[in-house]
N, C-alpha and C. Protein backbone atom coordinates (compact mmCIF):
# COMPACT_ATOMS: atom_id res chain seq x y z
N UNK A 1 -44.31 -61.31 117.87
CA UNK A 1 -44.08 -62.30 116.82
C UNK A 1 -43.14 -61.77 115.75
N UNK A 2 -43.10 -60.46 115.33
CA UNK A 2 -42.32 -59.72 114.69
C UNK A 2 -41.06 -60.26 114.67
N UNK A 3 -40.45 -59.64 116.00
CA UNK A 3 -39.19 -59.84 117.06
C UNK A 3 -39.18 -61.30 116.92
N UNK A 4 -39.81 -62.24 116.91
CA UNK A 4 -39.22 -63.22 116.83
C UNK A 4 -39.27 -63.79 115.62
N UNK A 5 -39.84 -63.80 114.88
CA UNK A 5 -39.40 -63.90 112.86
C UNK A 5 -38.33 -63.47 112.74
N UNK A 6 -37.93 -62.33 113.02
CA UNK A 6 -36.48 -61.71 112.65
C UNK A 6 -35.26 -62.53 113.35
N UNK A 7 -35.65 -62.43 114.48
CA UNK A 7 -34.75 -63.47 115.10
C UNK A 7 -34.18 -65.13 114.69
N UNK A 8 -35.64 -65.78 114.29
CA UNK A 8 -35.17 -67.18 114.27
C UNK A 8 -36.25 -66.84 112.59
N UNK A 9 -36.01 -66.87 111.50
CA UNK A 9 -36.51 -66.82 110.23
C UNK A 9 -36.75 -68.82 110.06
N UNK A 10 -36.14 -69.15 110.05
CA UNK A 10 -35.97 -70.60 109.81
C UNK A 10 -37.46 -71.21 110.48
N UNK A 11 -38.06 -70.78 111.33
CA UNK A 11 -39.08 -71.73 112.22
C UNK A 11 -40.38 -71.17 111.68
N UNK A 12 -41.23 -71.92 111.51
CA UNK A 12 -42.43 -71.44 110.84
C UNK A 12 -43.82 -71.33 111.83
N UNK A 13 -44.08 -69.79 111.38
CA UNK A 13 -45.05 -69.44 112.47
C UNK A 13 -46.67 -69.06 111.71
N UNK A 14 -47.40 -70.06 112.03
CA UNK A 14 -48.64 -69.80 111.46
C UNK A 14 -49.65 -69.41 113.11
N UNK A 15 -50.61 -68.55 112.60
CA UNK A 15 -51.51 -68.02 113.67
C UNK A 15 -52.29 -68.17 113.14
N UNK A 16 -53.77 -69.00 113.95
CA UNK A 16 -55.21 -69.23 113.76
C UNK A 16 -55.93 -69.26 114.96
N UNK A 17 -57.30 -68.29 114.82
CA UNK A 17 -57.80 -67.90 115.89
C UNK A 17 -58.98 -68.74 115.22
N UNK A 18 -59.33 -69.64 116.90
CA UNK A 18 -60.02 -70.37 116.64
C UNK A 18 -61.32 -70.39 117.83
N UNK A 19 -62.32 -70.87 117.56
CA UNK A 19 -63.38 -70.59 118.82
C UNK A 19 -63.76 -71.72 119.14
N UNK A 20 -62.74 -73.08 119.36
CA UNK A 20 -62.64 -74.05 119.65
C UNK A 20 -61.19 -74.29 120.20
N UNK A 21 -60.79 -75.18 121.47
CA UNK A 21 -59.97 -75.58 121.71
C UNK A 21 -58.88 -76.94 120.80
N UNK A 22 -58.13 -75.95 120.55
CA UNK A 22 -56.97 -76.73 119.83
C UNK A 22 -56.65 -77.61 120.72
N UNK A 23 -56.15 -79.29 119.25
CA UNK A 23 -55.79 -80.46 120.64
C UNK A 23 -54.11 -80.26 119.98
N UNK A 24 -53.56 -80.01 121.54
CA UNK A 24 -52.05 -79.93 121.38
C UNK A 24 -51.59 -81.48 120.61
N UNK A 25 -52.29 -82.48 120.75
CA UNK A 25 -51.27 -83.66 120.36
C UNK A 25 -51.58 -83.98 119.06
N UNK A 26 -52.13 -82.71 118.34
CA UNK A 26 -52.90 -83.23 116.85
C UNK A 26 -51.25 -83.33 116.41
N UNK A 27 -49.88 -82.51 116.46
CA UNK A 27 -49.19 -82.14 116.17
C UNK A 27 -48.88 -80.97 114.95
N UNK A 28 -50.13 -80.38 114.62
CA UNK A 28 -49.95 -79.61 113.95
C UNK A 28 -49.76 -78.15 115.06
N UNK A 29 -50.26 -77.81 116.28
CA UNK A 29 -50.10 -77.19 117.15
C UNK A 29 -48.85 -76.65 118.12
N UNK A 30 -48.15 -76.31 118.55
CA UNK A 30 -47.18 -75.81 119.20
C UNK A 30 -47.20 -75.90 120.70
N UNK A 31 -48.16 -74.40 120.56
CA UNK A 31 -48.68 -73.60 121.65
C UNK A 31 -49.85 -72.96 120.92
N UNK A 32 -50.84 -73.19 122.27
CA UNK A 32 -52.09 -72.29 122.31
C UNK A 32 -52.10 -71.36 123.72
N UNK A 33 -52.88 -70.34 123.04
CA UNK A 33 -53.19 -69.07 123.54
C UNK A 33 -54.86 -69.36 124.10
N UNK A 34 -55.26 -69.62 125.38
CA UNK A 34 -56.77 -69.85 125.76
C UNK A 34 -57.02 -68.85 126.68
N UNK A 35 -58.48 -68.61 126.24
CA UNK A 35 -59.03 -67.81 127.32
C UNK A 35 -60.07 -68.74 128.41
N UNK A 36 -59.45 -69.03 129.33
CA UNK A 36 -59.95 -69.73 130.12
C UNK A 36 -59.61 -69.99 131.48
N UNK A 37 -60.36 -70.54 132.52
CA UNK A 37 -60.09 -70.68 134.08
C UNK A 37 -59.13 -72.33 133.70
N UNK A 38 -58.05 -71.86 134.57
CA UNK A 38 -57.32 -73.10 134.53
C UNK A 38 -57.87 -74.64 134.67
N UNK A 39 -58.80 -74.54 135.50
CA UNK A 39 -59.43 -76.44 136.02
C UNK A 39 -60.06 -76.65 134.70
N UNK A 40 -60.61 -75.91 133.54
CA UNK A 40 -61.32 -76.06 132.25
C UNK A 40 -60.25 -76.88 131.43
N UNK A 41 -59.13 -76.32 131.33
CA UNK A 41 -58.07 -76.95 130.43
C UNK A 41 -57.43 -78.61 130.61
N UNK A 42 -57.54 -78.99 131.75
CA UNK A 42 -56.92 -79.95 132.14
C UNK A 42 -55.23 -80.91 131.34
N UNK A 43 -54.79 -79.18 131.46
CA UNK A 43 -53.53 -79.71 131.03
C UNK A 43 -52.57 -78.75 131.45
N UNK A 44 -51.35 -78.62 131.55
CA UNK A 44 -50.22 -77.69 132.13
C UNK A 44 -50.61 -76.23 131.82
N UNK A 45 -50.75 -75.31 132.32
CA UNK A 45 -51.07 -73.93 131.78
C UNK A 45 -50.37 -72.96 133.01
N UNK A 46 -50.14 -71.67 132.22
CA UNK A 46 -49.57 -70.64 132.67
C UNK A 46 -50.29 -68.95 132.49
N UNK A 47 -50.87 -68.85 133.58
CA UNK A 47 -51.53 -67.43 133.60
C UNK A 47 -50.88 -66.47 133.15
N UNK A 48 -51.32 -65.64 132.38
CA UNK A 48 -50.89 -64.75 131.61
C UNK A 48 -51.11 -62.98 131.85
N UNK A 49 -52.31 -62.93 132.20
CA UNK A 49 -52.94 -62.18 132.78
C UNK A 49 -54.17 -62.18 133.46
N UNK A 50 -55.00 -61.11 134.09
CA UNK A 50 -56.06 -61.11 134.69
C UNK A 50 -56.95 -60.65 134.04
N UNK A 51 -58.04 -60.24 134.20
CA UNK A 51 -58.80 -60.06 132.84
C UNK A 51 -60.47 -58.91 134.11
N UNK A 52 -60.43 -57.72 133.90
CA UNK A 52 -61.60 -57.26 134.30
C UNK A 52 -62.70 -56.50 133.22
N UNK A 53 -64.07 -57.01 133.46
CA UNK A 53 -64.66 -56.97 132.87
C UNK A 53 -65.42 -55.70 133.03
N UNK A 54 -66.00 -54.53 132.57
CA UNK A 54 -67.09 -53.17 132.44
C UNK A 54 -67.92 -53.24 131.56
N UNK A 55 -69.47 -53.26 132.05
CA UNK A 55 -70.09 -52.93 130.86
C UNK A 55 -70.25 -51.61 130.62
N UNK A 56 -70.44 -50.97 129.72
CA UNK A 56 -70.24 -49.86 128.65
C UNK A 56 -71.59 -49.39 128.04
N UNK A 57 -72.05 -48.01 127.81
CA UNK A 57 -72.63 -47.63 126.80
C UNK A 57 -72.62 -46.88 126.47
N UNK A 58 -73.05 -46.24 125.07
CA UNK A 58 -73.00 -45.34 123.90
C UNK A 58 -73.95 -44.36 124.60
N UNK A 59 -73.28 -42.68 124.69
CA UNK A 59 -73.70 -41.65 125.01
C UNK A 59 -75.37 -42.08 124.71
N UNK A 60 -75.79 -42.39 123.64
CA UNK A 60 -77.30 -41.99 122.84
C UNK A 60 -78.21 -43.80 124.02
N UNK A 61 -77.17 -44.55 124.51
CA UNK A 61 -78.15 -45.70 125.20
C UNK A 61 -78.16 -44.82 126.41
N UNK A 62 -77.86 -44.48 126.79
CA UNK A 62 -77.33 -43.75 128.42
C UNK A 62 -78.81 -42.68 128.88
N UNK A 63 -78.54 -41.81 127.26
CA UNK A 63 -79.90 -41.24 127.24
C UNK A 63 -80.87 -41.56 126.83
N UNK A 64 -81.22 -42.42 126.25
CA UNK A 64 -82.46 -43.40 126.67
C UNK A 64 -83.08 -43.61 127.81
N UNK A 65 -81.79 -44.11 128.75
CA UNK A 65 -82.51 -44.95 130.06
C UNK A 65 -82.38 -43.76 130.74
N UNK A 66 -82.11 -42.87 131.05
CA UNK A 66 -82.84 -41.71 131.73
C UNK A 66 -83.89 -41.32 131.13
N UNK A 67 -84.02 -41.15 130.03
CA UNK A 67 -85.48 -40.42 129.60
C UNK A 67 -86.48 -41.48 129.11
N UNK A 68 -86.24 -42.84 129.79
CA UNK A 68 -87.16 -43.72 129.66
C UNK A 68 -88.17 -44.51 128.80
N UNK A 69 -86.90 -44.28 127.39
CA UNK A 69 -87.08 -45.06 126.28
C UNK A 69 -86.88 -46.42 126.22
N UNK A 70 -85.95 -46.88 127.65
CA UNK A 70 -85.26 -47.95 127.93
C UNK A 70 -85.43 -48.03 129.03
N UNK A 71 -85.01 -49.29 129.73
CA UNK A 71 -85.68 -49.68 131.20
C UNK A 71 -84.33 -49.02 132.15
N UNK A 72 -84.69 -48.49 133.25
CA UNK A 72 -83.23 -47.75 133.81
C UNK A 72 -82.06 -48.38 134.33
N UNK A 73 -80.83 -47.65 134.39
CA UNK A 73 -79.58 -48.28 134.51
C UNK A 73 -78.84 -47.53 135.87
N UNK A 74 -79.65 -47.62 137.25
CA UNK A 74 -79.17 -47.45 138.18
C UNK A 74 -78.15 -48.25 138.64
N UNK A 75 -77.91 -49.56 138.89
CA UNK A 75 -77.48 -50.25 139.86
C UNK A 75 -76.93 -51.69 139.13
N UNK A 76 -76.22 -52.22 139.22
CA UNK A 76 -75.83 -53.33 138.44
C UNK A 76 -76.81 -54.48 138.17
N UNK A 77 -77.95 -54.71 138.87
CA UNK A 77 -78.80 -55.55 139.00
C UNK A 77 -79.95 -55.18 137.52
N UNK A 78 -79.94 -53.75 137.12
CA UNK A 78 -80.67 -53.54 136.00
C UNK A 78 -80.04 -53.96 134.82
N UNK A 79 -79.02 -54.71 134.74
CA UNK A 79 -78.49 -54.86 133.42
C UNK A 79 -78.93 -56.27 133.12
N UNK A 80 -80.18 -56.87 134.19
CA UNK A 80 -81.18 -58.07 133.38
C UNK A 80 -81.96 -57.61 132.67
N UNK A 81 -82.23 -56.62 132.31
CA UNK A 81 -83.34 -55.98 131.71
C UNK A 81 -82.97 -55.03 130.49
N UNK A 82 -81.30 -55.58 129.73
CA UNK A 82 -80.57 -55.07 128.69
C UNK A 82 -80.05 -56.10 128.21
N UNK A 83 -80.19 -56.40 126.69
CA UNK A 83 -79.85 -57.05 126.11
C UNK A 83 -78.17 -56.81 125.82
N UNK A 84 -77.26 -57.86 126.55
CA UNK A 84 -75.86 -57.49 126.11
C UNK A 84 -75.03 -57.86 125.19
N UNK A 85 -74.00 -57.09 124.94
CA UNK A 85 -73.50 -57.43 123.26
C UNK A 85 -71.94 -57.38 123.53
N UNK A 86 -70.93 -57.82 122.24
CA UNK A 86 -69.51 -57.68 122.80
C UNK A 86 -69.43 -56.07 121.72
């Protein structure tokens, strides 16, 4: 966005992150940026990237569930039994 301010100064670029889908024909909109499976949008869209997902934990959860402060984290199927967070 930088690179392109410098470039075209004249065009006005506002960014709002929103956790609702913008309606392109409000006309206050341009282009939106969605995170979503294409058949959801039902309108022209262009993949951008792919997106893979890992869950993760903090050295001190890890040792928990071995020393059985927490329910264990063998196998992907135990992560019903962990409350998940972003």
């Amino acid at each position: 966005l930088c690179q392109f301010q410098k470039h075209f100064p004249d065009i006005d670029i506002r960014v709002s992150a929103l956790d609702r889908i913008a309606d392109l024909d409000d006309g206050e909109h341009d282009l939106a940026l969605r995170y979503a499976s294409a058949g959801e949008l039902g309108l022209p869209a262009e993949l951008m990237f792919e997106e893979s997902v890992s869950p993760v934990v903090s050295p001190w959860y890890a040792e928990s569930t071995h020393s059985g402060r927490l329910p264990p984290l063998r196998q992907p199927a135990d992560l019903a039994a962990h409350a998940l967070t972003e």
